[in-house]
Protein backbone atom coordinates (compact mmCIF):
# COMPACT_ATOMS: atom_id res chain seq x y z
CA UNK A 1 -2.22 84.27 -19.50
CA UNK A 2 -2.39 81.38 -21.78
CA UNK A 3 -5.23 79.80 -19.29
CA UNK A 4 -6.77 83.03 -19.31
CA UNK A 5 -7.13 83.34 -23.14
CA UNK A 6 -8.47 79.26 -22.77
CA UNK A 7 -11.33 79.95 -20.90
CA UNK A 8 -12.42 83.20 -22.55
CA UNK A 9 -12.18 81.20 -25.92
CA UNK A 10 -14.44 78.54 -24.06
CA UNK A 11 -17.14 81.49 -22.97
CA UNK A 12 -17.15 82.41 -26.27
CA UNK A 13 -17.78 79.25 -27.70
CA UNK A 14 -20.44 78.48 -25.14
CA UNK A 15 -22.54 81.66 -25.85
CA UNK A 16 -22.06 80.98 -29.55
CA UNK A 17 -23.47 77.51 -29.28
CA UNK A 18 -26.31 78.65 -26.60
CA UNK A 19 -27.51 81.83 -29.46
CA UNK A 20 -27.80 79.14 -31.82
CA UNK A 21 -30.09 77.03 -28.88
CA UNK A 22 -27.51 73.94 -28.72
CA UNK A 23 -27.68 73.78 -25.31
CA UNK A 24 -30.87 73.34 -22.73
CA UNK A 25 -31.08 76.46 -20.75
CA UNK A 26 -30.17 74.28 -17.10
CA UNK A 27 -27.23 72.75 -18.49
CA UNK A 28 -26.16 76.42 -20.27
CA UNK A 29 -26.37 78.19 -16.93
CA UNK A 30 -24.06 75.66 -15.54
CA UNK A 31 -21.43 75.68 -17.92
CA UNK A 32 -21.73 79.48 -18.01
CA UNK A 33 -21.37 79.74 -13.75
CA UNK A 34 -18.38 77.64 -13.72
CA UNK A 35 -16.58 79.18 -16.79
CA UNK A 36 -17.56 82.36 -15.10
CA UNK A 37 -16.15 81.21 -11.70
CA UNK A 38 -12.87 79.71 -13.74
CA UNK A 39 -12.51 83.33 -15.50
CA UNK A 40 -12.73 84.99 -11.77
CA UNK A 41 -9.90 82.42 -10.40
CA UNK A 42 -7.70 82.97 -13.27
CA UNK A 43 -7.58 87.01 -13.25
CA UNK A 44 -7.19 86.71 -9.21
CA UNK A 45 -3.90 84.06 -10.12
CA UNK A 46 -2.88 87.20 -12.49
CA UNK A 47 -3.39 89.50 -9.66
CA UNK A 48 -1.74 87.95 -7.45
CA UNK A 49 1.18 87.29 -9.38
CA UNK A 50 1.39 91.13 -10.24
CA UNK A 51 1.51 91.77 -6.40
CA UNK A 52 4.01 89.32 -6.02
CA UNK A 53 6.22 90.33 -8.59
CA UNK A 54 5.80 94.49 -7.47
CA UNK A 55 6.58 93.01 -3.62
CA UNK A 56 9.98 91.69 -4.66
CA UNK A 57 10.59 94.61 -6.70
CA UNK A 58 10.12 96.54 -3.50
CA UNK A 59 12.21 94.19 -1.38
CA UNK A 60 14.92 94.37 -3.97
CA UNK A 61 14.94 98.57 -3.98
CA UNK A 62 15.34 97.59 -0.07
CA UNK A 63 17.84 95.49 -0.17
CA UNK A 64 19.98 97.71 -2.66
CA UNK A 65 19.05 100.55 -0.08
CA UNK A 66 20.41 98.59 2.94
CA UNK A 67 23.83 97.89 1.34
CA UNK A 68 24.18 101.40 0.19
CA UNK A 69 23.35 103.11 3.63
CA UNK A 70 23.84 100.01 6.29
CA UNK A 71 26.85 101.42 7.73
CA UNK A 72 25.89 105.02 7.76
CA UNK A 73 22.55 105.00 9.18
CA UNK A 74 24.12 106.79 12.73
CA UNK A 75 25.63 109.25 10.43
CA UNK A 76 22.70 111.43 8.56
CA UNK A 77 22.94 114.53 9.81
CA UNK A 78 26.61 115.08 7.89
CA UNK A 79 25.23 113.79 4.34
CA UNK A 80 24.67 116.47 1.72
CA UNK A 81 21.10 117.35 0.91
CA UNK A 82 21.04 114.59 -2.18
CA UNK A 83 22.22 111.85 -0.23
CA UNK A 84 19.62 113.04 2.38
CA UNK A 85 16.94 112.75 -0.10
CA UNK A 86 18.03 109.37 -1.82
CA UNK A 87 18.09 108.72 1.77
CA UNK A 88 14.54 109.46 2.66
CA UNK A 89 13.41 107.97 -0.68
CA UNK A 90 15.19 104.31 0.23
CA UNK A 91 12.66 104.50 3.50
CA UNK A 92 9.82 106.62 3.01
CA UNK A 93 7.14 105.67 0.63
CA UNK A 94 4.71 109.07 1.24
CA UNK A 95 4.25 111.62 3.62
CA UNK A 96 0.97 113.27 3.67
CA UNK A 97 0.31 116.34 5.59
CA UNK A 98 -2.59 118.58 6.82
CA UNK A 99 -2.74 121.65 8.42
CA UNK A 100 -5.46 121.73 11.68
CA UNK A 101 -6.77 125.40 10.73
CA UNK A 102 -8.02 125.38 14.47
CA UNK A 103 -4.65 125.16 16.12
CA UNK A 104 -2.43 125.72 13.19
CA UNK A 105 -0.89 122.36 14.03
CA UNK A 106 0.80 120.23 10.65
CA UNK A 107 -0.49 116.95 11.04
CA UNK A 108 1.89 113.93 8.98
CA UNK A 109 0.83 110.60 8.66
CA UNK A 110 4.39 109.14 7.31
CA UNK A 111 4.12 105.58 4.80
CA UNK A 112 7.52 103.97 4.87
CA UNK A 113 8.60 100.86 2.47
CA UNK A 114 8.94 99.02 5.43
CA UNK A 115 7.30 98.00 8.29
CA UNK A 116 10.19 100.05 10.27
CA UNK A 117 8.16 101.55 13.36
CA UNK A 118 7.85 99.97 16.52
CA UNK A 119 10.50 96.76 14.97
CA UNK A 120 12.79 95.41 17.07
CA UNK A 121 14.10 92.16 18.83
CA UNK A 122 13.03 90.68 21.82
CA UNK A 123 15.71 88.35 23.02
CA UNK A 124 14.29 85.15 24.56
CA UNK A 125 17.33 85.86 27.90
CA UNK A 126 18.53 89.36 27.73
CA UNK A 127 21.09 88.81 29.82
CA UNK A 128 22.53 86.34 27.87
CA UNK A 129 21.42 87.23 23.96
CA UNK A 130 23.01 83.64 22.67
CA UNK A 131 19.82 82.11 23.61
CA UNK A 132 17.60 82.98 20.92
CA UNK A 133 15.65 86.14 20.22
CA UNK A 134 12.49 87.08 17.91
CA UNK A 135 11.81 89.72 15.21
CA UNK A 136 9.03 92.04 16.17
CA UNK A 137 7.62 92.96 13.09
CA UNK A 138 7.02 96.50 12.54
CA UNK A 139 4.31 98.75 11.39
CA UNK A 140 4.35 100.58 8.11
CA UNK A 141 2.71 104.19 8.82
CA UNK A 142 3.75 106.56 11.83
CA UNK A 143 1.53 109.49 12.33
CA UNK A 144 3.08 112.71 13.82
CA UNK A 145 1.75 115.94 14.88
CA UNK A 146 4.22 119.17 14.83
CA UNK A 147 2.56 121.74 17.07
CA UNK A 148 2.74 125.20 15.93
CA UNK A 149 4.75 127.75 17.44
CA UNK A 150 4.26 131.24 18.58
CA UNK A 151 7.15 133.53 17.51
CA UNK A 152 6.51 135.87 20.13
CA UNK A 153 9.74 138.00 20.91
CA UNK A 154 11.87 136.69 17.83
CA UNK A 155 13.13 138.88 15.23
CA UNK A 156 11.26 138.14 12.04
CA UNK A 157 13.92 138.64 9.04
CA UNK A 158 11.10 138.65 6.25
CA UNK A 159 7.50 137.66 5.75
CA UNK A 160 8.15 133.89 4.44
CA UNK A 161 10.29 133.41 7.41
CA UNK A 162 6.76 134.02 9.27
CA UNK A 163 5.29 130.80 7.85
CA UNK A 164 8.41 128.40 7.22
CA UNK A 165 8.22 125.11 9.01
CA UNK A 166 9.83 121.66 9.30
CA UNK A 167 7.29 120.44 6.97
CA UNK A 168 8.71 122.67 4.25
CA UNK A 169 11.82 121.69 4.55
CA UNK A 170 11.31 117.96 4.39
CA UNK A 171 9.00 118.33 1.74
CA UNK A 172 11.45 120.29 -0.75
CA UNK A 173 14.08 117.46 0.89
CA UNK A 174 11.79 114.52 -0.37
CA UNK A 175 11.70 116.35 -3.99
């Protein structure tokens, strides 16, 4: 920030002295591109630092969601609705839905934290998994279409009933 506050001080003083004709117009227009090309790098080194700094604040809500749900990932159905949520939250970053009007389909595209789709390992020997392996790196978005259903021959216990859906229920889950 410091740098930053240098070289707009030095912009400043370079107009200044170019209003009151100090400089020859060549040599101002070269001072001015590379104080204007300095300004540029510096605010992209800010930038850059920002992302930085939100990516490990992300990796460290990750980390503090592994160690609070690492050895009960198998076990989700039997967690009360708030731990299901808190759940959800540790691993999905935003769902966004549409409804096709044509086929009454709900169309998700889901954003997790975490590249957590498609990951896996691919061991070097599977037979004998000692020998070395590699992370596959996974994706960050899954897409998902939930196809609508006809309720032809079902009791229908009140009008809302008639347009519930999954979607619903993960949204009020998700908060």
């Amino acid at each position: 920030m410091k740098e930053l506050n240098q070289v707009q001080s030095s912009i400043g003083d370079v107009e200044t002295n170019n209003l009151l004709k100090r400089y020859d117009q060549e040599v101002y227009a070269r001072i001015i591109s590379n104080l204007d090309a300095e300004l540029r790098s510096k605010k992209d080194e800010i930038q850059q630092t920002r992302i930085k700094t939100k990516e490990l604040g992300n990796q460290k809500k990750w980390l503090d969601w592994i160690e609070r749900y690492h050895d009960k990932i198998g076990v989700v159905e039997s967690f009360s609705d708030e731990d299901k949520k808190d759940y959800l939250i540790g691993i999905i970053d935003k769902i966004e839905v549409r409804l096709d009007k044509d086929t009454n389909d709900h169309h998700l595209k889901i954003k997790f934290n975490m590249g957590l789709v498609d990951d896996g390992v691919v061991y070097q020997n599977p037979d004998k998994k000692s020998g070395g392996y590699t992370v596959v790196e996974g994706v960050s978005e899954k897409d998902l279409v939930i196809p609508y259903e006809e309720r032809r021959g079902r009791k229908r216990k009140n009008t809302t009933d008639l347009h519930h859906s999954t979607v619903t229920d993960l949204a009020r889950l998700r908060g």
